[in-house]
PDB file of N, CA and C in Angstrom:
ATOM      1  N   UNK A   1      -6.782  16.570   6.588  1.00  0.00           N
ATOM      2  CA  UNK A   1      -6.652  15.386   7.386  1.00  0.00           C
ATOM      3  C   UNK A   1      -6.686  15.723   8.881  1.00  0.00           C
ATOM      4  N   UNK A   2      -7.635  17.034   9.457  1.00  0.00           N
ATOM      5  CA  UNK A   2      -7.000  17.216  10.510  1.00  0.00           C
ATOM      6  C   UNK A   2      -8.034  16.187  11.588  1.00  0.00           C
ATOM      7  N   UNK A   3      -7.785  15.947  12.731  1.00  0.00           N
ATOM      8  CA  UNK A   3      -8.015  14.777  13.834  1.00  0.00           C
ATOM      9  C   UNK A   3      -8.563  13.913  12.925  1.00  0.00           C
ATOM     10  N   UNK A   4      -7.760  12.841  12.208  1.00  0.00           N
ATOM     11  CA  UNK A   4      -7.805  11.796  11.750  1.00  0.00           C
ATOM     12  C   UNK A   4      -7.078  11.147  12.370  1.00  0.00           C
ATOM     13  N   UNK A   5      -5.345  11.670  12.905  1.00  0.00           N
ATOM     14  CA  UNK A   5      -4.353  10.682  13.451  1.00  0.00           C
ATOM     15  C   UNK A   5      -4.879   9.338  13.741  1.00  0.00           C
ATOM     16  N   UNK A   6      -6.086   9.315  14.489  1.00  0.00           N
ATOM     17  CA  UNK A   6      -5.952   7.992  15.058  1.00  0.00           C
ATOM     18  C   UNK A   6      -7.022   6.611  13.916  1.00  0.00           C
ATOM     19  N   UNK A   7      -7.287   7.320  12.471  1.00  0.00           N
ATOM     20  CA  UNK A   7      -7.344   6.561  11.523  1.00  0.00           C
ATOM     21  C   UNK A   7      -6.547   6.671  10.642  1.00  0.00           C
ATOM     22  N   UNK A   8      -5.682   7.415  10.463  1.00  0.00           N
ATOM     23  CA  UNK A   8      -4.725   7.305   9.308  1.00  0.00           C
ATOM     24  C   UNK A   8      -3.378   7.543   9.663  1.00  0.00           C
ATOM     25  N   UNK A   9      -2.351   7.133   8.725  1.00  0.00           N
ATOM     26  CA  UNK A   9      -0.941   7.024   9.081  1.00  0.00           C
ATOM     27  C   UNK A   9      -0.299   5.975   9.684  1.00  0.00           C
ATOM     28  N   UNK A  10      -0.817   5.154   9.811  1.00  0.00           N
ATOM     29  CA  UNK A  10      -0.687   4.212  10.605  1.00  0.00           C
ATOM     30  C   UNK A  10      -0.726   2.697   9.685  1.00  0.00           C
ATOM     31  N   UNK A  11      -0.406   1.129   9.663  1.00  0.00           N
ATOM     32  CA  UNK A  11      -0.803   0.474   9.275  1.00  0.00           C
ATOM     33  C   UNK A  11      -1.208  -0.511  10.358  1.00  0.00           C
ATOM     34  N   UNK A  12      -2.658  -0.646  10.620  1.00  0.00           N
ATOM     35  CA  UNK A  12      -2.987  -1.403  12.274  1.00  0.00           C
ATOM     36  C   UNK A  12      -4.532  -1.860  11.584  1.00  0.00           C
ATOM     37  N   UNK A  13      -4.722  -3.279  12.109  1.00  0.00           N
ATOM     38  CA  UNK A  13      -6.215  -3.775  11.576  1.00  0.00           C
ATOM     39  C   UNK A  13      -6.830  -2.631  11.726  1.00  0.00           C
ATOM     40  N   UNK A  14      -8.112  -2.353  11.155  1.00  0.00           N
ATOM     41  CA  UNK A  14      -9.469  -1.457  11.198  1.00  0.00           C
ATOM     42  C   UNK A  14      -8.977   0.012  10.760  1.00  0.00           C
ATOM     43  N   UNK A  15      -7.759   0.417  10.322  1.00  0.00           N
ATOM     44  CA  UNK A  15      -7.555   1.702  10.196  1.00  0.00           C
ATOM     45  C   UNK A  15      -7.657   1.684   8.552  1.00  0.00           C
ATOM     46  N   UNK A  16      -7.523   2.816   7.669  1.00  0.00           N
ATOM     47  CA  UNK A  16      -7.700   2.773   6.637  1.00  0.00           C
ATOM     48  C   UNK A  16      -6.476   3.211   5.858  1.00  0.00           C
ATOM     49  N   UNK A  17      -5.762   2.480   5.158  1.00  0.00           N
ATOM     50  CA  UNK A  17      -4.604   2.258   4.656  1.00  0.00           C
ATOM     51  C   UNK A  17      -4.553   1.940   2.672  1.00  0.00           C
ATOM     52  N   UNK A  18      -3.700   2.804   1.962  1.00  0.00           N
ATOM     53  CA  UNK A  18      -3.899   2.495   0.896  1.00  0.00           C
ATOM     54  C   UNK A  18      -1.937   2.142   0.668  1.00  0.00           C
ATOM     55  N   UNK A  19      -1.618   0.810   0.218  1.00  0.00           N
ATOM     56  CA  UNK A  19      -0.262   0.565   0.319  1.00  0.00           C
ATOM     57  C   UNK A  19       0.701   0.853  -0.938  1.00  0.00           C
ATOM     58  N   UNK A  20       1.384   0.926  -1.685  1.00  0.00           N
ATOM     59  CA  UNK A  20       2.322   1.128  -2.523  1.00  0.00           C
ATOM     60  C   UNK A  20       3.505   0.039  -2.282  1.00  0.00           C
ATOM     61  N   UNK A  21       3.607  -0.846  -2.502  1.00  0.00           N
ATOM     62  CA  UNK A  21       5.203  -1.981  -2.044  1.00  0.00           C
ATOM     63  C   UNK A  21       5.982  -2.264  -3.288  1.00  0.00           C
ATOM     64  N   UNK A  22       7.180  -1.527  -2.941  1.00  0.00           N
ATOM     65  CA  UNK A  22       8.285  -1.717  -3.989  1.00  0.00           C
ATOM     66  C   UNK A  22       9.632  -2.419  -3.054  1.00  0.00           C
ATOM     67  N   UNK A  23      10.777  -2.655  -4.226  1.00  0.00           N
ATOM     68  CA  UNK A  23      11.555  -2.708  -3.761  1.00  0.00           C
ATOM     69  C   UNK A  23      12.805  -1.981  -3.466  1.00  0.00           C
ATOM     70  N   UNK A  24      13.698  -2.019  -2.397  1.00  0.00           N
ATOM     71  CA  UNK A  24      14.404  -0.788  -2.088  1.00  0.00           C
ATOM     72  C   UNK A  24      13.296   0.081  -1.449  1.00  0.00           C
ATOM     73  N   UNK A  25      14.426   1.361  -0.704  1.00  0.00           N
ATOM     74  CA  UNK A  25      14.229   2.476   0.056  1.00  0.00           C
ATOM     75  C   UNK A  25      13.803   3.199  -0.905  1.00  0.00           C
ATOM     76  N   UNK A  26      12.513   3.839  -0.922  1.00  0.00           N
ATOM     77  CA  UNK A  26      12.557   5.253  -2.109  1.00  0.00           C
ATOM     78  C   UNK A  26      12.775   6.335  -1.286  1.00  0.00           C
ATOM     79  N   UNK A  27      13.362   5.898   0.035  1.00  0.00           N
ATOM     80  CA  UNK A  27      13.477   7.448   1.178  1.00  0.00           C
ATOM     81  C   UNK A  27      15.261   7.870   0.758  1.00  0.00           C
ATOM     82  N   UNK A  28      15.991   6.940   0.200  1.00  0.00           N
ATOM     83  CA  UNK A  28      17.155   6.628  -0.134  1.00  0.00           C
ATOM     84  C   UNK A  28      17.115   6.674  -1.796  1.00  0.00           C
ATOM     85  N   UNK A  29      16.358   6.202  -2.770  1.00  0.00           N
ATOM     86  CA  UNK A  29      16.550   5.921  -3.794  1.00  0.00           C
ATOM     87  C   UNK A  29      15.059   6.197  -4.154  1.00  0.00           C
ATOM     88  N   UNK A  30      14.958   7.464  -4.993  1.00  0.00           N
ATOM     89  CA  UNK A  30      13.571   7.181  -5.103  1.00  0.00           C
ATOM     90  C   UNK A  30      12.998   6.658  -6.643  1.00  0.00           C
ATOM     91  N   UNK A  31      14.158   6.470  -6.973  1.00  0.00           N
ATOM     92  CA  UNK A  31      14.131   5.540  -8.557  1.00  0.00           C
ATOM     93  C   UNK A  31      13.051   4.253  -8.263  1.00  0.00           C
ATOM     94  N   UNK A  32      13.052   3.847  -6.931  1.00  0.00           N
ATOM     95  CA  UNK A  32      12.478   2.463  -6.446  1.00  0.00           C
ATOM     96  C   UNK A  32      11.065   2.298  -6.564  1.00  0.00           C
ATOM     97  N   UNK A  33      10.493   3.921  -6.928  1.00  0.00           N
ATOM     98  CA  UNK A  33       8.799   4.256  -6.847  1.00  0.00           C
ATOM     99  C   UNK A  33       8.850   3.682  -8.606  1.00  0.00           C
ATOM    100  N   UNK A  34       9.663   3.591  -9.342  1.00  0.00           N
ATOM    101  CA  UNK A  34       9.449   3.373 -11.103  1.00  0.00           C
ATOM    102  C   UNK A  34       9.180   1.664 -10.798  1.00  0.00           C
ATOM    103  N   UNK A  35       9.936   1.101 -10.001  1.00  0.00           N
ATOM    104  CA  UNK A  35       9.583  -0.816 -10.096  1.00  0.00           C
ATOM    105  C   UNK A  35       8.335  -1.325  -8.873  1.00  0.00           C
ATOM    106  N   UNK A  36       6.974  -0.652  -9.204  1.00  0.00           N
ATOM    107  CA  UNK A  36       5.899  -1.031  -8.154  1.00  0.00           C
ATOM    108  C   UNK A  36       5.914  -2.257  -8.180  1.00  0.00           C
ATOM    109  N   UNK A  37       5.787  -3.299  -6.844  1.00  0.00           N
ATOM    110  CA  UNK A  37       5.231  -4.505  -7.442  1.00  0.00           C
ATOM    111  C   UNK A  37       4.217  -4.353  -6.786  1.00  0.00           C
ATOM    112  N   UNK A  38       3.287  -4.271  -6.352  1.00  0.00           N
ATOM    113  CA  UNK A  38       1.618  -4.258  -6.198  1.00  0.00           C
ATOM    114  C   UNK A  38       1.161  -2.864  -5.344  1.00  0.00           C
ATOM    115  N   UNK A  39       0.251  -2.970  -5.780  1.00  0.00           N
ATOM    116  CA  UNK A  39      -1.089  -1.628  -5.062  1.00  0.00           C
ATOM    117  C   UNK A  39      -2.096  -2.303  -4.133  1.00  0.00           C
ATOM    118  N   UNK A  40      -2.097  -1.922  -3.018  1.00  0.00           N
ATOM    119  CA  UNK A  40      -3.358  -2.290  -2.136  1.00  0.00           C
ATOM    120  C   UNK A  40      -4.241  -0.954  -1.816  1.00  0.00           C
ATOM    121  N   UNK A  41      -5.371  -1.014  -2.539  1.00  0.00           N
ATOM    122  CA  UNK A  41      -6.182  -0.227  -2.557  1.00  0.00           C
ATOM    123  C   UNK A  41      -7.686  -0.350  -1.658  1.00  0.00           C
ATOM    124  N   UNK A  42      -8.206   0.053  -0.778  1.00  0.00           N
ATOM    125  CA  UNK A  42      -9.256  -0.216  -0.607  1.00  0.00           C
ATOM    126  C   UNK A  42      -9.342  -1.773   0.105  1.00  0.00           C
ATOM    127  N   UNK A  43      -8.494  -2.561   0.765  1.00  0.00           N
ATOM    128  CA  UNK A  43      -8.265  -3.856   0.712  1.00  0.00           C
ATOM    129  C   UNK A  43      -7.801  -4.381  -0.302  1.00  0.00           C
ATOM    130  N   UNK A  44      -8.033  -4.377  -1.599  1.00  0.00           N
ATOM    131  CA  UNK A  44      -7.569  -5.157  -2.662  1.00  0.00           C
ATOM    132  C   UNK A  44      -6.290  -5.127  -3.468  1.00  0.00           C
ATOM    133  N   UNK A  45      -5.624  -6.119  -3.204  1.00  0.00           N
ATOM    134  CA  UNK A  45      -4.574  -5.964  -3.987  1.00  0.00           C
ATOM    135  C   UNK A  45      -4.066  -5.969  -5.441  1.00  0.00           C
ATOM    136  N   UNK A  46      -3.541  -4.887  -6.053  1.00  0.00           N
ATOM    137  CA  UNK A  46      -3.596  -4.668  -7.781  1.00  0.00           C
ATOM    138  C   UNK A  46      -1.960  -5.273  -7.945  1.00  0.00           C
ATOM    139  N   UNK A  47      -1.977  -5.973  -8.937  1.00  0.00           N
ATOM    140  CA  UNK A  47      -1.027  -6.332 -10.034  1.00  0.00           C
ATOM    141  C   UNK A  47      -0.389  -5.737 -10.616  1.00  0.00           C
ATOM    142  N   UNK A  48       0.640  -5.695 -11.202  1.00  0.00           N
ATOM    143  CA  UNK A  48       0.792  -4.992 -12.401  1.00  0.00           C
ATOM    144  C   UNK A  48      -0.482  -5.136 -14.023  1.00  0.00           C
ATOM    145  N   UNK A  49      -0.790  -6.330 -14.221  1.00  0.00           N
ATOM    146  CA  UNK A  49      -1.941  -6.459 -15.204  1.00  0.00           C
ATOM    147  C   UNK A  49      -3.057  -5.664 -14.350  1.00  0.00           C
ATOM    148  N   UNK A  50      -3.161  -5.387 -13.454  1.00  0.00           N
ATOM    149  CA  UNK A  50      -4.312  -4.193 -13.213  1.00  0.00           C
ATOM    150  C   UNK A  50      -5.858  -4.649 -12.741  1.00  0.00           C
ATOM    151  N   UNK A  51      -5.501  -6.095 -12.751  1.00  0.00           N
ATOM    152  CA  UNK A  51      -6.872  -7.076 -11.777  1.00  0.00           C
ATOM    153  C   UNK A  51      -6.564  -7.398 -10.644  1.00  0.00           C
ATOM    154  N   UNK A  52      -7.990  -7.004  -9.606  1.00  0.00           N
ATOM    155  CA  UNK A  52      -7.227  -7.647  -8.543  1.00  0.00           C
ATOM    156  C   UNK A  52      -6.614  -8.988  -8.361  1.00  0.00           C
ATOM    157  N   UNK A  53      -5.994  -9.264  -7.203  1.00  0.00           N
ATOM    158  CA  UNK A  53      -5.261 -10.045  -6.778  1.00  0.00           C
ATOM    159  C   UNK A  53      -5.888 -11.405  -5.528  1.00  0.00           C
ATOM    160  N   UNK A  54      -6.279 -12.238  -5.388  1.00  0.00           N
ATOM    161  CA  UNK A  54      -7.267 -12.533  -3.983  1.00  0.00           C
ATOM    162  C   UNK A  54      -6.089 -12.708  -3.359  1.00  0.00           C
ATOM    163  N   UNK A  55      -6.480 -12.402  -1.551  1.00  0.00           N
ATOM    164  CA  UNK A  55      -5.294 -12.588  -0.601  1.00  0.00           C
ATOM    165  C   UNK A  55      -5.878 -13.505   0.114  1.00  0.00           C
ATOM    166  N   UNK A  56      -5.416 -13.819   0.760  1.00  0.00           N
ATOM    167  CA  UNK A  56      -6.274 -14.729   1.922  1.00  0.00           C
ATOM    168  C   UNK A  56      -5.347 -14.263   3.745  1.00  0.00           C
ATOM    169  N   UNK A  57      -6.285 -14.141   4.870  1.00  0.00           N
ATOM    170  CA  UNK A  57      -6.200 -14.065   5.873  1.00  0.00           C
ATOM    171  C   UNK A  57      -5.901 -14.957   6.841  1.00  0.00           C
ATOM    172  N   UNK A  58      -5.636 -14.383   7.433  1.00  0.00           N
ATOM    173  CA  UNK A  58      -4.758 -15.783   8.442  1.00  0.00           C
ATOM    174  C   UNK A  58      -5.905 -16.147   9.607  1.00  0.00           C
TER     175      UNK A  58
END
């Protein structure tokens, strides 16, 4: 990953970001990585059933 910093690590329009959102701290509890509630991959957001999701933009 080296001189990427200023595309990755970050979550900012145009950068490239793959998300994980649970609930709770897993920096505190990392039991919290076992209850995913969605994957944003590539833009698209995954479910637990494993289809995407449509989002809509503001």
């Amino acid at each position: 990953m080296l001189r990427q910093q200023d595309r990755i690590g970050q979550l900012k329009p145009g950068l490239d970001a793959d998300i994980i959102a649970v609930q709770g701290d897993p920096t505190t509890d990392i039991g919290a990585l076992a209850n995913v509630a969605f994957v944003m991959k590539g833009g698209v957001v995954y479910k637990r059933s494993g289809m995407p999701v449509a989002i809509s933009s503001r």
